[in-house]
N, C-alpha and C. Protein backbone atom coordinates (compact mmCIF):
# COMPACT_ATOMS: atom_id res chain seq x y z
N UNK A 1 126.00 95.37 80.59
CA UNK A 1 127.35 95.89 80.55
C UNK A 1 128.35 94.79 80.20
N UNK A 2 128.16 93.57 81.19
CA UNK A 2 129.16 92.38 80.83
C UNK A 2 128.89 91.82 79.14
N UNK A 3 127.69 91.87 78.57
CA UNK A 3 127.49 91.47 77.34
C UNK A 3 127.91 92.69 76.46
N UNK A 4 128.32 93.61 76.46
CA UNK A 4 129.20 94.99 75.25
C UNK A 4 130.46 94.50 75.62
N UNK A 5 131.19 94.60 76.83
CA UNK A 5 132.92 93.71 77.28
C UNK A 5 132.74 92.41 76.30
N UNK A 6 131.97 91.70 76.27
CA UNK A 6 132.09 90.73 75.74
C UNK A 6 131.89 90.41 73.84
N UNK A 7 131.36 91.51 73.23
CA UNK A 7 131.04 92.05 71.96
C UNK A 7 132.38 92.98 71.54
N UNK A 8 133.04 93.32 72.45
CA UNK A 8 134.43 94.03 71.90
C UNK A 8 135.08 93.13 71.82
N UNK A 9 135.19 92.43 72.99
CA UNK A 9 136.53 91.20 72.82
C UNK A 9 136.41 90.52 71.75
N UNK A 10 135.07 90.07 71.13
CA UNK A 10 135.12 88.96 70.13
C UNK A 10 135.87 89.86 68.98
N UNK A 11 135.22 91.02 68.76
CA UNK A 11 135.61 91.77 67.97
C UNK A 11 136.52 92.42 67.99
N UNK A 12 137.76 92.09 69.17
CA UNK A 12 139.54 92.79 69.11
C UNK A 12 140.15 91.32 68.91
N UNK A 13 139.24 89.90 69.06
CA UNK A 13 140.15 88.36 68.42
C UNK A 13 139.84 88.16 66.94
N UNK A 14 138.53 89.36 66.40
CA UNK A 14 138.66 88.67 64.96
C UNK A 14 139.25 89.83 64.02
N UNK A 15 139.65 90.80 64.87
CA UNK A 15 140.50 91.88 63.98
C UNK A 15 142.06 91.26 64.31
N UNK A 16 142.06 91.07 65.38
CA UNK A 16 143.66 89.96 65.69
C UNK A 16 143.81 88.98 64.80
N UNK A 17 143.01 87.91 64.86
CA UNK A 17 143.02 86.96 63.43
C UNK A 17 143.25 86.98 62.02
N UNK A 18 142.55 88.42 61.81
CA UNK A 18 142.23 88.59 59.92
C UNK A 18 143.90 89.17 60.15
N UNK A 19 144.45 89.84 61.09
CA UNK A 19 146.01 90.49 60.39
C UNK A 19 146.82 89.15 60.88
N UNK A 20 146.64 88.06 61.48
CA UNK A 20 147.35 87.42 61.44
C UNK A 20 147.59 86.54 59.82
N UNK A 21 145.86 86.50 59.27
CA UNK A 21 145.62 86.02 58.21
C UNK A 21 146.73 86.70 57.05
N UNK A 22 146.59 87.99 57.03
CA UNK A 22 147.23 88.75 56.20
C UNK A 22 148.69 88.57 55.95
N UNK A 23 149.26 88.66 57.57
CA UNK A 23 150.64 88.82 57.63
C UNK A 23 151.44 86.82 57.15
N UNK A 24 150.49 86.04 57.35
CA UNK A 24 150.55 84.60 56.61
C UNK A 24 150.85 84.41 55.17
N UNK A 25 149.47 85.12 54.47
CA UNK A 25 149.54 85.05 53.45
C UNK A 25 150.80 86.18 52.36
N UNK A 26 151.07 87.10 53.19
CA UNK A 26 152.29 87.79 52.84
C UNK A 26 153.25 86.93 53.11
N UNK A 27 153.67 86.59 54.09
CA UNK A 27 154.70 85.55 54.22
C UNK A 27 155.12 84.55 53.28
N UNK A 28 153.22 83.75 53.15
CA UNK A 28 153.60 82.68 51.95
C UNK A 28 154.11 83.07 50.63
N UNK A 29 153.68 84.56 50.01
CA UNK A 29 154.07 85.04 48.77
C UNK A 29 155.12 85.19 48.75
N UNK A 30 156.20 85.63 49.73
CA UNK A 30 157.35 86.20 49.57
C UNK A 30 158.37 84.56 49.60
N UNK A 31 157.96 83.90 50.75
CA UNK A 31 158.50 82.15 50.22
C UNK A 31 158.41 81.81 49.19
N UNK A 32 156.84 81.61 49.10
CA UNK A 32 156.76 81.40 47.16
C UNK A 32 157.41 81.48 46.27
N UNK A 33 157.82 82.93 46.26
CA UNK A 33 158.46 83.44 45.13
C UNK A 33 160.34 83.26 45.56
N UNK A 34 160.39 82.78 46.65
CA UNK A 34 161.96 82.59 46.39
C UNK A 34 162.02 80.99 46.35
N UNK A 35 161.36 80.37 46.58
CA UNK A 35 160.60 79.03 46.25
C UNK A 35 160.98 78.73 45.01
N UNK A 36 160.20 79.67 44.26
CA UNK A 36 160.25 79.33 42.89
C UNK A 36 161.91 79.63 42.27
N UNK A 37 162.08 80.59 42.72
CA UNK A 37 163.80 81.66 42.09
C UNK A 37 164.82 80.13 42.58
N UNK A 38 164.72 79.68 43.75
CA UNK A 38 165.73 78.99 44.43
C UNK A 38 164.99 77.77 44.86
N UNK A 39 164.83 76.63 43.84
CA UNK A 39 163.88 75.46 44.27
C UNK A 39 164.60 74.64 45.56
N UNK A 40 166.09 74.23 45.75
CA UNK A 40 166.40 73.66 46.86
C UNK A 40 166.20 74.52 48.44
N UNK A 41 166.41 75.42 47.58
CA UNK A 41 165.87 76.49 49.04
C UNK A 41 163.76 75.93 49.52
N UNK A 42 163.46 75.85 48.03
CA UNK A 42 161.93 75.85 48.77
C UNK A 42 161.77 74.25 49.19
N UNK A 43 162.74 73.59 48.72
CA UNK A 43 162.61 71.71 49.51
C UNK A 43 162.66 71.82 50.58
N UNK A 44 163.67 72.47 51.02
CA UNK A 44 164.61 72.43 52.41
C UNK A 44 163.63 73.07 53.29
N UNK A 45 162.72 74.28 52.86
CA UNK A 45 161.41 74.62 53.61
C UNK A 45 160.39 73.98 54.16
N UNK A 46 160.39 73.33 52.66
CA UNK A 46 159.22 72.16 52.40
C UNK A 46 159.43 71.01 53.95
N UNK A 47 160.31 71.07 54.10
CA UNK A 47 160.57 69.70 54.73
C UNK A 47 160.93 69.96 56.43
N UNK A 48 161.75 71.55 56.71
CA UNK A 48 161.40 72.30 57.57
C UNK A 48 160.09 71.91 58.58
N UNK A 49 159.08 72.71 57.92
CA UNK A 49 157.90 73.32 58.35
C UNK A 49 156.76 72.57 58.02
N UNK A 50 156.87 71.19 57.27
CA UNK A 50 155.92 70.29 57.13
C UNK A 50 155.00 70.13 58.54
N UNK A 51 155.27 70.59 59.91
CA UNK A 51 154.85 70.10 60.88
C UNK A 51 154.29 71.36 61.37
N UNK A 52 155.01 72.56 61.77
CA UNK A 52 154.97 73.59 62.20
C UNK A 52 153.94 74.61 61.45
N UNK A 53 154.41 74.68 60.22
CA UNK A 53 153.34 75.47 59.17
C UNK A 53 152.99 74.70 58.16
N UNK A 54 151.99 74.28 58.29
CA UNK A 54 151.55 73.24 56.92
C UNK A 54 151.58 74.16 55.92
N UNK A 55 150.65 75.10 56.02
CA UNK A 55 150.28 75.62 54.86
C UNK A 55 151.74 76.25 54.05
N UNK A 56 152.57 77.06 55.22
CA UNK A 56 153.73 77.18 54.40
C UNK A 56 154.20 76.41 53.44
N UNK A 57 154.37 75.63 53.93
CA UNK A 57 155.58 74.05 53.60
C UNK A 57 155.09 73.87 52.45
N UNK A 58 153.71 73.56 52.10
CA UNK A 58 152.81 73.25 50.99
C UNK A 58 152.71 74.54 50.02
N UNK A 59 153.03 75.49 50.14
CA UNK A 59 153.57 76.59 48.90
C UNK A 59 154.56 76.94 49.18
N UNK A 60 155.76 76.05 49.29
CA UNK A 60 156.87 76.38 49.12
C UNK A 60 157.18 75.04 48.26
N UNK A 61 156.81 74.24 48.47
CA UNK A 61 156.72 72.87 48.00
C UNK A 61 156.69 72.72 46.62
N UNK A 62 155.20 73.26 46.50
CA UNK A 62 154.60 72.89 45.28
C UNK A 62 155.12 74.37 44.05
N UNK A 63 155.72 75.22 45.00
CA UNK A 63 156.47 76.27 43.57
C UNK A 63 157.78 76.00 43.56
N UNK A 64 158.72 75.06 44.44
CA UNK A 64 159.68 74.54 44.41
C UNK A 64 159.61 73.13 43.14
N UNK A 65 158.82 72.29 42.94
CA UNK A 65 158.27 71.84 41.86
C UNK A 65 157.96 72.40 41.01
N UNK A 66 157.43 73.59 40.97
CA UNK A 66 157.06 74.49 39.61
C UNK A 66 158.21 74.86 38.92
N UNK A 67 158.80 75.40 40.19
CA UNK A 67 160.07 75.96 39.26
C UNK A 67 160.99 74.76 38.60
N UNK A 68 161.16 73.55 39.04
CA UNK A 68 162.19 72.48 38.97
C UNK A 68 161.27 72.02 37.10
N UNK A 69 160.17 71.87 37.08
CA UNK A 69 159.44 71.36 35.88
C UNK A 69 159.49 73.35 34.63
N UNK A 70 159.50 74.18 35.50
CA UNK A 70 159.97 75.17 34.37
C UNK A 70 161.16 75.26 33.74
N UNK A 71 162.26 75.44 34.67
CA UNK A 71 163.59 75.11 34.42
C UNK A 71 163.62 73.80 33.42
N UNK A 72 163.32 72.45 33.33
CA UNK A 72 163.27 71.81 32.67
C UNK A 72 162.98 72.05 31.24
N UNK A 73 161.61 72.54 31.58
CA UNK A 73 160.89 72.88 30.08
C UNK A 73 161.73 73.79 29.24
N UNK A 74 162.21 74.70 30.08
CA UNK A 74 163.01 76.05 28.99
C UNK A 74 164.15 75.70 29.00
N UNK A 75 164.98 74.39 29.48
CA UNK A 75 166.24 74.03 28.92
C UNK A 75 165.95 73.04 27.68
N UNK A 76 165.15 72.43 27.48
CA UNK A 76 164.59 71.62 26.68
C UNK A 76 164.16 72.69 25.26
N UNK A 77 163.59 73.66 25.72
CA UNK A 77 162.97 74.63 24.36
C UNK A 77 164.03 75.50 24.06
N UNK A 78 165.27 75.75 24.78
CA UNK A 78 166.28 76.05 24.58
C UNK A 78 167.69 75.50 23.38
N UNK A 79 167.34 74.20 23.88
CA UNK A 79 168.47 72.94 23.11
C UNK A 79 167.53 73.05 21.49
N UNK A 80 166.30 72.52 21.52
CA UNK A 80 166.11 73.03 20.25
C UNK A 80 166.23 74.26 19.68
N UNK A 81 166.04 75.34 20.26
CA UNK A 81 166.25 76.41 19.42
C UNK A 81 167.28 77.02 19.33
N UNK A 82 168.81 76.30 20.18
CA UNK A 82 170.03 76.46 19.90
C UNK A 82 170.57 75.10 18.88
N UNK A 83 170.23 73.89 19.54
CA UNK A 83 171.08 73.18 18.10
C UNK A 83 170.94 73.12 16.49
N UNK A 84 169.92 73.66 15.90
CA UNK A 84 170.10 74.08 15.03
C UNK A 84 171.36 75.09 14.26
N UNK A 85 171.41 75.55 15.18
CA UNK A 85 172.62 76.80 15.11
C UNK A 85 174.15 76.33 15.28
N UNK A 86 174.00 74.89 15.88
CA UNK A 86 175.54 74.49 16.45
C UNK A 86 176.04 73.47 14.69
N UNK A 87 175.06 73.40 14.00
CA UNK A 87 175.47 72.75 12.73
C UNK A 87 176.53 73.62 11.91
């Protein structure tokens, strides 16, 4: 009897776990993506939660960089394909 009590419990901490997993990785997407939209927003995360949520901090981080090196790139592919036009 004590060994089935003890076969549920494992199995009500690893159904507890996987939605904690879930509700994480939702979390990180929705940072992510404002991460990316608003890069000082994802520094200021970054630097936040470096302690508290690693894993956060570290995709907010690294799409806060993404976005800072995209922005770059398409102001750059921009200037050429406007100064031509400013002649």
């Amino acid at each position: 009897m004590e060994e089935n009590k003890e076969i549920v419990r494992e199995e009500n901490n690893n159904n507890l776990d996987n939605t904690k997993t879930t509700n994480n990785t939702a979390f990180d997407i929705i940072f992510g993506i404002l991460s990316f939209i608003l890069p000082p927003l994802g520094y200021v995360l970054y630097l936040v939660w470096k302690v508290k949520k690693p894993k956060a901090s570290k995709v907010c981080g690294w799409c806060a960089l993404a976005s800072c090196l995209f922005y770059i790139v398409l102001a750059f592919i921009l200037i050429l394909v406007l100064k031509p036009g400013l002649k």
